[in-house]
C-alpha atoms as a PDB file:
ATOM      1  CA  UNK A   1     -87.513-100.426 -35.305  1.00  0.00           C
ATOM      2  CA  UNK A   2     -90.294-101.283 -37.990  1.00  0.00           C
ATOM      3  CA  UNK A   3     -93.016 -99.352 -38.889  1.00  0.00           C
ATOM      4  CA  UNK A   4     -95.308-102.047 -37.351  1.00  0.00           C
ATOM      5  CA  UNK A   5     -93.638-102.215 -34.040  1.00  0.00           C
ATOM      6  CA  UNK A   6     -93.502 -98.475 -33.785  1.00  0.00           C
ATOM      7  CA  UNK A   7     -96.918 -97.922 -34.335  1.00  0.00           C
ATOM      8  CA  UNK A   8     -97.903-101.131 -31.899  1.00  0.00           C
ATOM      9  CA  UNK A   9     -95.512 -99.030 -29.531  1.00  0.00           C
ATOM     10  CA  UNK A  10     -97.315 -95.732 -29.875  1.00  0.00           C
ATOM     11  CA  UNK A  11    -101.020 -97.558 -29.585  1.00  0.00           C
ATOM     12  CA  UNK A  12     -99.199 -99.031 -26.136  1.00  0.00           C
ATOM     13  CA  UNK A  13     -98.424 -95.559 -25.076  1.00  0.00           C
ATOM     14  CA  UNK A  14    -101.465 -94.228 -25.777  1.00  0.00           C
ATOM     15  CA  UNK A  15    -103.421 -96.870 -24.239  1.00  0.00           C
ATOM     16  CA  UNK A  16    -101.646 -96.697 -21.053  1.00  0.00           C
ATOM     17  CA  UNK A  17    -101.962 -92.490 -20.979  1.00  0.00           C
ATOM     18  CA  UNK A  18    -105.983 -93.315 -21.767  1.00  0.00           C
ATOM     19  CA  UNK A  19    -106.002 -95.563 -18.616  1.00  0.00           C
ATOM     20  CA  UNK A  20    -104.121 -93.234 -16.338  1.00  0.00           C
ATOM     21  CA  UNK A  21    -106.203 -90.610 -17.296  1.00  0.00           C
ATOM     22  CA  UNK A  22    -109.521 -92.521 -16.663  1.00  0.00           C
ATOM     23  CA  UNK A  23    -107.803 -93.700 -13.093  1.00  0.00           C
ATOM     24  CA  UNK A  24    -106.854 -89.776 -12.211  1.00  0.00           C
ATOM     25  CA  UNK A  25    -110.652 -88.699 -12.985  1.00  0.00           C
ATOM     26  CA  UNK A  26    -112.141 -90.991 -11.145  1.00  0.00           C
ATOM     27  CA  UNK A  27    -109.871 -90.730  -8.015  1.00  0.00           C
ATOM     28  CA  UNK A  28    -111.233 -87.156  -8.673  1.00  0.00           C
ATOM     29  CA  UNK A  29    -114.630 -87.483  -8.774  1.00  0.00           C
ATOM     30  CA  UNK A  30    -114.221 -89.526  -5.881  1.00  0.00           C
ATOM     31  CA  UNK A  31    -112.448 -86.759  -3.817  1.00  0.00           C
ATOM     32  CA  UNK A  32    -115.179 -84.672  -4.487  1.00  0.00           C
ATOM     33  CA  UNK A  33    -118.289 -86.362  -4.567  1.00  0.00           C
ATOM     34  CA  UNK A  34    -117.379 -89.589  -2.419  1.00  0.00           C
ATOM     35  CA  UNK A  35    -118.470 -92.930  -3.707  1.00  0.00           C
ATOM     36  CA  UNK A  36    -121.795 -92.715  -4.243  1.00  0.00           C
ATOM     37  CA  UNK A  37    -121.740 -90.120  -7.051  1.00  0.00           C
ATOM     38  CA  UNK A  38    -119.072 -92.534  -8.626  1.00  0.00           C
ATOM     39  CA  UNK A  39    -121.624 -95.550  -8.203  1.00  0.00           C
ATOM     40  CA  UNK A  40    -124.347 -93.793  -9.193  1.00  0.00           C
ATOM     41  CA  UNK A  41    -122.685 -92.526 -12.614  1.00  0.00           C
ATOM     42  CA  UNK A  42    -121.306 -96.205 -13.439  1.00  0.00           C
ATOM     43  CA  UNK A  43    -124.919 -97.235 -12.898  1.00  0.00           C
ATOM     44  CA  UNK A  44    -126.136 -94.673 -15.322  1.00  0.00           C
ATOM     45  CA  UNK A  45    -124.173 -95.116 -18.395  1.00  0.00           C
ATOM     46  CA  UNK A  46    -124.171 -99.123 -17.602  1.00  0.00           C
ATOM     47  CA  UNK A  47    -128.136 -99.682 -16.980  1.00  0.00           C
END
């Protein structure tokens, strides 16, 4: 393996960990809070 692909690989890793993170916190919040404090905190950061 190159040094390119094995850096491409880790970025691919990491990438995918970042996502499945972000999915596990916001099943989370949404256990917690229910929808409408997920809703309202997308609508927050995004308006």
């Amino acid at each position: 393996m190159t040094a390119a692909g094995s850096w491409r690989s880790l970025l691919a890793w990491g990438g995918a960990c970042l996502l499945a993170a972000l999915i596990a916190m916001s099943f989370l919040l949404w256990g917690l809070n229910g929808p409408a404090y997920l809703v309202d905190l997308i609508a927050a950061y995004c308006l």
